[in-house]
N, C-alpha and C. Protein backbone atom coordinates (compact mmCIF):
# COMPACT_ATOMS: atom_id res chain seq x y z
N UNK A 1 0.85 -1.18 0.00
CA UNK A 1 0.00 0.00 0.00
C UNK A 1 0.89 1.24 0.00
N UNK A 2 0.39 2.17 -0.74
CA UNK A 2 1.55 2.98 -0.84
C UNK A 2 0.23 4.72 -0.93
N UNK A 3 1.05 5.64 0.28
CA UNK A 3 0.35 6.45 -0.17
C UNK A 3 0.46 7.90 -0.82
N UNK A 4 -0.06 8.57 -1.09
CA UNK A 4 0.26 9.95 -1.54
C UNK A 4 -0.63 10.80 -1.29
N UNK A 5 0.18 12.55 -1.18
CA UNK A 5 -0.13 13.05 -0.27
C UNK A 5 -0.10 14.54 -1.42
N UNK A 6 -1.80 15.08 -1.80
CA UNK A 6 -1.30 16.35 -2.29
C UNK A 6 -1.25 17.64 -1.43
N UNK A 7 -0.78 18.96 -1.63
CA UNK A 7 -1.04 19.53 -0.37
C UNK A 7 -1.57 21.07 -1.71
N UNK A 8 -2.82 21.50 -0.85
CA UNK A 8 -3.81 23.02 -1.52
C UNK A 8 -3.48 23.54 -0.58
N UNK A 9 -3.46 25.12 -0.90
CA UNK A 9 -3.62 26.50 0.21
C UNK A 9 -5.36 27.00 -0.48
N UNK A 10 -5.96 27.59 0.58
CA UNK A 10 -6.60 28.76 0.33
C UNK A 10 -7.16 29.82 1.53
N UNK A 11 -7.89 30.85 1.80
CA UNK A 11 -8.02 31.58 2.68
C UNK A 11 -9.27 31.61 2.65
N UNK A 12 -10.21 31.52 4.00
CA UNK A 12 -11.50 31.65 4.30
C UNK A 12 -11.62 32.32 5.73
N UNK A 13 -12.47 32.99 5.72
CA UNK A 13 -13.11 33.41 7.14
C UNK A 13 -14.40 32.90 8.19
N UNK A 14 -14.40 33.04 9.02
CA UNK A 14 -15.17 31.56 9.58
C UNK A 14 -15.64 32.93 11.07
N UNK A 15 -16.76 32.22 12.18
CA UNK A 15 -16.55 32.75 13.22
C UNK A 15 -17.15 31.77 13.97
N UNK A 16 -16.55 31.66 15.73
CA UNK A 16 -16.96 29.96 16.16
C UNK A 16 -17.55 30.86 17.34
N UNK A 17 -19.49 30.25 17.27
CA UNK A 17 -19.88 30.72 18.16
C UNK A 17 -20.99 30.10 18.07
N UNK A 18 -21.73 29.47 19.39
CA UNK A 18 -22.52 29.37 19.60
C UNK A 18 -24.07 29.64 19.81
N UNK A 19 -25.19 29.86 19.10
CA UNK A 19 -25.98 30.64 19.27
C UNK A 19 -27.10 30.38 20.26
N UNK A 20 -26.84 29.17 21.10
CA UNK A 20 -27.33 29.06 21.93
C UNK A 20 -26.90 29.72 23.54
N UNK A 21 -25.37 30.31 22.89
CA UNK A 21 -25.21 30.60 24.31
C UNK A 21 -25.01 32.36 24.13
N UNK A 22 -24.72 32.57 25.21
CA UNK A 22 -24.44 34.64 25.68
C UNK A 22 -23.59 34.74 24.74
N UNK A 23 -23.26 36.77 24.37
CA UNK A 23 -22.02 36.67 24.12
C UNK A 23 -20.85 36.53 25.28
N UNK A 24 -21.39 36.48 26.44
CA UNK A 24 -20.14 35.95 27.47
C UNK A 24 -19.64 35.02 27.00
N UNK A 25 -20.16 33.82 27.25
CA UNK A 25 -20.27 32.38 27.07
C UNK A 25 -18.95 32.09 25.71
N UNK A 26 -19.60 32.87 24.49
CA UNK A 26 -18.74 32.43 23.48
C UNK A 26 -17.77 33.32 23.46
N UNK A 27 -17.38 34.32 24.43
CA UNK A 27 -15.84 35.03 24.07
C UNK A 27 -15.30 34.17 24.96
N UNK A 28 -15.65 34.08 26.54
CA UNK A 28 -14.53 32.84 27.34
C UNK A 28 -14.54 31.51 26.55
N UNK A 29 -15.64 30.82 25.75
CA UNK A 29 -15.52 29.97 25.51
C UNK A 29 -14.37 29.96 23.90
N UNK A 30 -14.02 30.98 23.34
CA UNK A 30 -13.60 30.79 21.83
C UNK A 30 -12.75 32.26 21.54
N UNK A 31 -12.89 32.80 22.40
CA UNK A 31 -12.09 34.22 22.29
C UNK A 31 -12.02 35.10 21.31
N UNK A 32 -10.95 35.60 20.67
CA UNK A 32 -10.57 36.17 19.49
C UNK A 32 -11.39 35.22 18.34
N UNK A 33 -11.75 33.88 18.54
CA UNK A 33 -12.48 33.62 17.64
C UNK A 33 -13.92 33.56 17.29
N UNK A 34 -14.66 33.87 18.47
CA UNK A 34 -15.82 34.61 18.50
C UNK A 34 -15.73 36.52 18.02
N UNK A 35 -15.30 36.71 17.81
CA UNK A 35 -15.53 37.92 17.14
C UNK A 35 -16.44 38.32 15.83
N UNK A 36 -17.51 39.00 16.28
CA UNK A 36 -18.62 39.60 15.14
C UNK A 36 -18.42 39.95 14.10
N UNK A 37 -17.17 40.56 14.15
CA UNK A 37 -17.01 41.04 12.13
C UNK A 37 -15.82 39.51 11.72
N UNK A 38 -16.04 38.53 12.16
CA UNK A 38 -15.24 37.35 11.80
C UNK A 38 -13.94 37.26 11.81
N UNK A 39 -12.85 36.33 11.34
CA UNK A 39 -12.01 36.30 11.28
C UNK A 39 -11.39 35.20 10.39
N UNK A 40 -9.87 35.43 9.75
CA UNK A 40 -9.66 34.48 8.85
C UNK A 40 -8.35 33.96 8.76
N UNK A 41 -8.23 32.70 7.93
CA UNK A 41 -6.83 31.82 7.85
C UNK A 41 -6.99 31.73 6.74
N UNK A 42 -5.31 31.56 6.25
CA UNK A 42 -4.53 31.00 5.26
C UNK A 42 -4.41 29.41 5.80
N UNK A 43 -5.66 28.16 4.98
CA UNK A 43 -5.61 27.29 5.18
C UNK A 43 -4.31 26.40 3.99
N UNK A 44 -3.99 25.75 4.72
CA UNK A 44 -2.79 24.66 4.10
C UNK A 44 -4.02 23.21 4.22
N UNK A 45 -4.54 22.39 3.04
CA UNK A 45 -4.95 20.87 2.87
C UNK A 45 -4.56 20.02 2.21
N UNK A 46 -4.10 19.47 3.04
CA UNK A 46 -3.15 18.14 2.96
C UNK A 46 -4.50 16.82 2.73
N UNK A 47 -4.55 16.30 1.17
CA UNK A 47 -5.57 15.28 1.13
C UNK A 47 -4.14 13.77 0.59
N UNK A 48 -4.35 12.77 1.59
CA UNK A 48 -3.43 11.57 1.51
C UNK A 48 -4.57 10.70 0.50
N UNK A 49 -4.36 10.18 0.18
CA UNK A 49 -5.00 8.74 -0.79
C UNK A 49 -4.11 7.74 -0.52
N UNK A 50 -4.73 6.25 -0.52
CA UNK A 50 -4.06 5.13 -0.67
C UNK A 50 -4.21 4.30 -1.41
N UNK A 51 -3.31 3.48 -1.90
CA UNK A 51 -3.94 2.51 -2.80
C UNK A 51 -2.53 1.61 -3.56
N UNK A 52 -2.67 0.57 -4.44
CA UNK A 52 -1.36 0.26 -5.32
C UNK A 52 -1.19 0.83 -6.24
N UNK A 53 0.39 0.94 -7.02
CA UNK A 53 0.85 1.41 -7.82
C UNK A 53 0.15 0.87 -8.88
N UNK A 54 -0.37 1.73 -10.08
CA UNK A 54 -0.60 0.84 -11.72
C UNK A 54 0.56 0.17 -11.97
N UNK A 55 0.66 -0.96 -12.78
CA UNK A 55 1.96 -1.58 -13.48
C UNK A 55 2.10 -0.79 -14.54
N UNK A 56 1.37 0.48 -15.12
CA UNK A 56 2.00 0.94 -16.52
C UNK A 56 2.48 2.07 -16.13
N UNK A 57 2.04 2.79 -14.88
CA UNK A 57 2.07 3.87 -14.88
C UNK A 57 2.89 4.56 -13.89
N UNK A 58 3.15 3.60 -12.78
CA UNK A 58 3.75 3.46 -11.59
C UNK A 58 3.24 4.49 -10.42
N UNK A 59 1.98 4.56 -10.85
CA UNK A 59 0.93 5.65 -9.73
C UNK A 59 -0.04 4.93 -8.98
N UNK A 60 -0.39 5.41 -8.38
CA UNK A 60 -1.65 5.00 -7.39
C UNK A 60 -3.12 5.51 -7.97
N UNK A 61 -2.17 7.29 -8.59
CA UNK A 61 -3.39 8.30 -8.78
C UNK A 61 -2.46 9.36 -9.36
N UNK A 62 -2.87 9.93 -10.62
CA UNK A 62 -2.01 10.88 -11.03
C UNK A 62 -2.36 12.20 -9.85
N UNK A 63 -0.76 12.75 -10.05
CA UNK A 63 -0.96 13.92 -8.79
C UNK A 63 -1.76 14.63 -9.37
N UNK A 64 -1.12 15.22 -10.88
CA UNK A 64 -2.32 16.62 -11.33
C UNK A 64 -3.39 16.44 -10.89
N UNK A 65 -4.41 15.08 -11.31
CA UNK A 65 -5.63 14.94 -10.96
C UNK A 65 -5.68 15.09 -9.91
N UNK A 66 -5.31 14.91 -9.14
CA UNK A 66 -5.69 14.49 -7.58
C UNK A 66 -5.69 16.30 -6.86
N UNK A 67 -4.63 16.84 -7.74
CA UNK A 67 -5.00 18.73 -7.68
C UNK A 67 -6.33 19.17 -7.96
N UNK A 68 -6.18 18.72 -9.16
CA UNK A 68 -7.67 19.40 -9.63
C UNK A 68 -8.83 18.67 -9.69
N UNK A 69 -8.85 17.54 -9.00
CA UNK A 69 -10.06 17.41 -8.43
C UNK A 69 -10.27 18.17 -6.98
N UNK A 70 -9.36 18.33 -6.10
CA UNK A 70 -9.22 19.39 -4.54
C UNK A 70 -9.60 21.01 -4.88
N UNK A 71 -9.06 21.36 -5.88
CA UNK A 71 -9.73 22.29 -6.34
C UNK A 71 -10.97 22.86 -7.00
N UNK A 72 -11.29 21.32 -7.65
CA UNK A 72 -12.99 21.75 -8.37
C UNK A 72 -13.72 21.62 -7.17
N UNK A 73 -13.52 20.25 -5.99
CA UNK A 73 -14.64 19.86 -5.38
C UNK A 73 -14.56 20.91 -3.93
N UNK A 74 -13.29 21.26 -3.42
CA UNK A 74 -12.85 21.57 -2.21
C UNK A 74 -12.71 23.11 -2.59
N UNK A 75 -11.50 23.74 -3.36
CA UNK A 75 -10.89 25.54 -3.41
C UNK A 75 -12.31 26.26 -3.94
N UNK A 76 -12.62 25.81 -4.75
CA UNK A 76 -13.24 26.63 -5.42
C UNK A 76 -14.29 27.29 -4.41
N UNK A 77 -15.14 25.63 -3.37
CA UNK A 77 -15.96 26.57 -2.83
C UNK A 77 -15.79 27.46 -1.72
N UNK A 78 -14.14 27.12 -0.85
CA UNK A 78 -14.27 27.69 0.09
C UNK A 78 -13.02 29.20 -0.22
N UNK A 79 -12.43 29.29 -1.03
CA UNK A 79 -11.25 30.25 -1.19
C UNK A 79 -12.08 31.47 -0.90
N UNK A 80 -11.47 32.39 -0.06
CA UNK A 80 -11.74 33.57 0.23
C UNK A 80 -13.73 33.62 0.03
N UNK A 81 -14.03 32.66 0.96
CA UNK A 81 -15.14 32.95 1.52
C UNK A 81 -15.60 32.48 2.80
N UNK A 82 -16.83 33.07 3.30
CA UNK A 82 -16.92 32.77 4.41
C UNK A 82 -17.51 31.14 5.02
N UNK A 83 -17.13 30.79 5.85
CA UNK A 83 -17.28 29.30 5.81
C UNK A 83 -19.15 29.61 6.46
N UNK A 84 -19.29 30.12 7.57
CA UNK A 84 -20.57 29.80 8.04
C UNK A 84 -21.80 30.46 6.81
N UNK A 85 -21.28 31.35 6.15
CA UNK A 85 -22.57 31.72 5.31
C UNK A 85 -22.10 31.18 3.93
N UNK A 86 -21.24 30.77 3.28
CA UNK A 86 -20.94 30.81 2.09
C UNK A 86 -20.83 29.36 1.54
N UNK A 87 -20.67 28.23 2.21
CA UNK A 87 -19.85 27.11 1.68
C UNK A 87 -21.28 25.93 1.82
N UNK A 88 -21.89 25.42 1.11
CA UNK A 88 -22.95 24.11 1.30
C UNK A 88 -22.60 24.04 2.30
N UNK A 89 -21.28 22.82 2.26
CA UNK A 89 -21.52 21.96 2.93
C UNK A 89 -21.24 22.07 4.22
N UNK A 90 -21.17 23.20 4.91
CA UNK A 90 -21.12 23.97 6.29
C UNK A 90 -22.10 24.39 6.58
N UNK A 91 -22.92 24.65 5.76
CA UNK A 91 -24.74 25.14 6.26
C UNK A 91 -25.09 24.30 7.61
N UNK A 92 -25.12 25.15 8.33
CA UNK A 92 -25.65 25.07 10.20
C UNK A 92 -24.70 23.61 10.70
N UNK A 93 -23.97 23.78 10.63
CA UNK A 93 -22.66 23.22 11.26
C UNK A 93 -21.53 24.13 11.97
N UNK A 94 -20.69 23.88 12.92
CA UNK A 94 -19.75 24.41 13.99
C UNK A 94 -19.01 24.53 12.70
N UNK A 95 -18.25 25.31 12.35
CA UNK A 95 -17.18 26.04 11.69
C UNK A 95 -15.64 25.59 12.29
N UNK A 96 -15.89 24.86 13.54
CA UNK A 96 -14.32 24.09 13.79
C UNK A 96 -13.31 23.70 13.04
N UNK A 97 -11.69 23.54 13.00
CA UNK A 97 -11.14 23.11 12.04
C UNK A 97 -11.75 21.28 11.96
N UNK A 98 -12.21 21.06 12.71
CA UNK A 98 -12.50 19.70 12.99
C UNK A 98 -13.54 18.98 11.88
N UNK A 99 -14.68 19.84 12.42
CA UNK A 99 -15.98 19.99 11.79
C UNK A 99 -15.42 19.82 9.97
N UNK A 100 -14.50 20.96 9.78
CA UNK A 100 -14.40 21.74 8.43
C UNK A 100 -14.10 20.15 7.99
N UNK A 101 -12.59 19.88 8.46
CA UNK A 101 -11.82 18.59 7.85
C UNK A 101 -12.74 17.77 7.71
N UNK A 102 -13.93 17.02 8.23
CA UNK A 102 -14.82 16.10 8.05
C UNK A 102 -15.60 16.76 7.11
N UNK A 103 -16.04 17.69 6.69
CA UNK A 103 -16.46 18.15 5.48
C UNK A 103 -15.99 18.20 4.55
N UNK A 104 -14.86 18.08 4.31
CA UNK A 104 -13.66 18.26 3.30
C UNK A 104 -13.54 16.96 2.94
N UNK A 105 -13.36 15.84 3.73
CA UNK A 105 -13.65 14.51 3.66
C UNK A 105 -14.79 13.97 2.78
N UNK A 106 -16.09 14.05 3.33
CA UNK A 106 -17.42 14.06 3.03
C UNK A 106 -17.31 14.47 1.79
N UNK A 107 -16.72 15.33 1.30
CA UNK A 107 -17.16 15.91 -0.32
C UNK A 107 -16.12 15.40 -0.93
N UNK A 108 -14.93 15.05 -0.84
CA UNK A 108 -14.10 14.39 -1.71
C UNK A 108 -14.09 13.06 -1.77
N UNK A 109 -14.41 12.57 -0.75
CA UNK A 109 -14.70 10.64 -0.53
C UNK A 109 -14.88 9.94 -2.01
N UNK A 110 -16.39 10.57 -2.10
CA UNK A 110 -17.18 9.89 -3.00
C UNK A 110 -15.95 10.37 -4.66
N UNK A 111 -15.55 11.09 -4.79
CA UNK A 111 -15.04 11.26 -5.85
C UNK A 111 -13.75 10.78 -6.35
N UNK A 112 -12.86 10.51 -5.06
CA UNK A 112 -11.73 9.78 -5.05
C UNK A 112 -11.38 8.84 -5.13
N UNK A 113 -12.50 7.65 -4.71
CA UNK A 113 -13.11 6.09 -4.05
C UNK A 113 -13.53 5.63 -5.33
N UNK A 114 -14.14 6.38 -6.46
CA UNK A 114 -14.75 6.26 -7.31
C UNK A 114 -13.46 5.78 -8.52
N UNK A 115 -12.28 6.48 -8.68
CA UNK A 115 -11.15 6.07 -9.15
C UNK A 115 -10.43 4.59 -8.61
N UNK A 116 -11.07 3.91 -7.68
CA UNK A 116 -10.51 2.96 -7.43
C UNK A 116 -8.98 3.21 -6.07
N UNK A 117 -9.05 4.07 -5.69
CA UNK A 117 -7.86 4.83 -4.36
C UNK A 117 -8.98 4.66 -3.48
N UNK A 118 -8.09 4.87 -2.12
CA UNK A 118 -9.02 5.43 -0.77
C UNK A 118 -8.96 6.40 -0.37
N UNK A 119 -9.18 7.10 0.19
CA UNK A 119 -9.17 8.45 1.15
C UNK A 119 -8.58 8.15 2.17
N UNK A 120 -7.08 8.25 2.50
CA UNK A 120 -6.27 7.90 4.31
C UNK A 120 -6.96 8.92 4.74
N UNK A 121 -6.60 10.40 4.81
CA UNK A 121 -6.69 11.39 5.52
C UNK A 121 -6.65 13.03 5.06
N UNK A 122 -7.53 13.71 6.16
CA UNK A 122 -7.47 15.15 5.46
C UNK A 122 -6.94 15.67 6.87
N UNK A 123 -6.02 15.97 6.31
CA UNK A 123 -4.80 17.13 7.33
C UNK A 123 -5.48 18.64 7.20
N UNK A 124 -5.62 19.49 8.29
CA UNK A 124 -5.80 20.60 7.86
C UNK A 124 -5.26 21.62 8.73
N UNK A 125 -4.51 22.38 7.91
CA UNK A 125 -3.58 23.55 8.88
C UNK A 125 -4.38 24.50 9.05
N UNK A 126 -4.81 25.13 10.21
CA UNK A 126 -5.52 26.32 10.48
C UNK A 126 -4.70 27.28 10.38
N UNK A 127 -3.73 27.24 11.46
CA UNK A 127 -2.42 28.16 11.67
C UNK A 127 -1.13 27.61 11.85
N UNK A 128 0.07 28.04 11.91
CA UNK A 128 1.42 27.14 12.06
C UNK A 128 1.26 26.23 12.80
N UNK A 129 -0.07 26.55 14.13
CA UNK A 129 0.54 25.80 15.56
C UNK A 129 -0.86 25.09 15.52
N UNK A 130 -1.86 25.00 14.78
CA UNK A 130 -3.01 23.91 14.94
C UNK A 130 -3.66 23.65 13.77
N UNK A 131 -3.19 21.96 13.88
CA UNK A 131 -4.04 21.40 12.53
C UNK A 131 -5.20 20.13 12.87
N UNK A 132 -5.48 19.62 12.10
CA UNK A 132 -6.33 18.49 12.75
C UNK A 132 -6.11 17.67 11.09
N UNK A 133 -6.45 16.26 11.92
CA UNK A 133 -6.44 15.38 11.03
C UNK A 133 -7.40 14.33 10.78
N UNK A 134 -8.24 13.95 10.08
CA UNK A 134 -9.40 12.97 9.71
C UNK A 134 -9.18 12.12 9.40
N UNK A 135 -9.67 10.96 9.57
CA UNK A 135 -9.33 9.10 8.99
C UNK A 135 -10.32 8.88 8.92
N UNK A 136 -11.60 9.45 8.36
CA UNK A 136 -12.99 9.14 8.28
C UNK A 136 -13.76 8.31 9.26
């Protein structure tokens, strides 16, 4: 089994807050990231695939493709927009990097699986110092 690993940037703005609770509640609970006019990252996504090499081709999965499918299914919708109002597949969902990566998952699965690869994992860099990682 052998895997490979492409890695996308793009930038979105997001805000993590609860609407069930105060705005007390969600500044101790989320801080600087509860803030009303939002806030945003330069995301780094790291999508791994697994699978065997072709005998003709010596790939698993051509990389280009494996770009531009992250980009048709994944950049396009979230680059420089806002995750809680702008993106499907975030409609009334927590905006977490957590949340996000399992969405990111969810929409590429079916398209990757479909080539005959698996989906290992979606890495996702929020900031230098916190990423999260998915294994479905």
């Amino acid at each position: 089994m052998v895997h490979l690993t492409r890695v996308e940037h793009f930038n979105a703005a997001h805000k993590l807050v609860n609407p069930n609770w105060s705005d007390e509640a969600n500044k101790e609970a989320f801080g600087k990231c509860a803030n009303e006019n939002w806030h945003g990252h330069n995301y780094e996504l790291h999508v791994t695939i697994k699978g065997e090499p072709n005998a003709e081709t010596g790939f698993i999965y051509n990389a280009k493709k494996l770009s531009e499918l992250i980009k048709d299914v994944i950049v396009e919708k979230v680059d420089h927009r806002n995750l809680n109002l702008d993106v499907d597949f975030m409609k009334g969902k927590f905006t977490s990097a957590e949340n996000f990566a399992m969405g990111i998952w969810n929409e590429l699965k079916p398209h990757i699986e479909k080539d005959g690869v698996q989906l290992h994992c979606v890495k996702l860099v929020e900031t230098p110092k916190i990423y999260v990682e998915y294994f479905g």
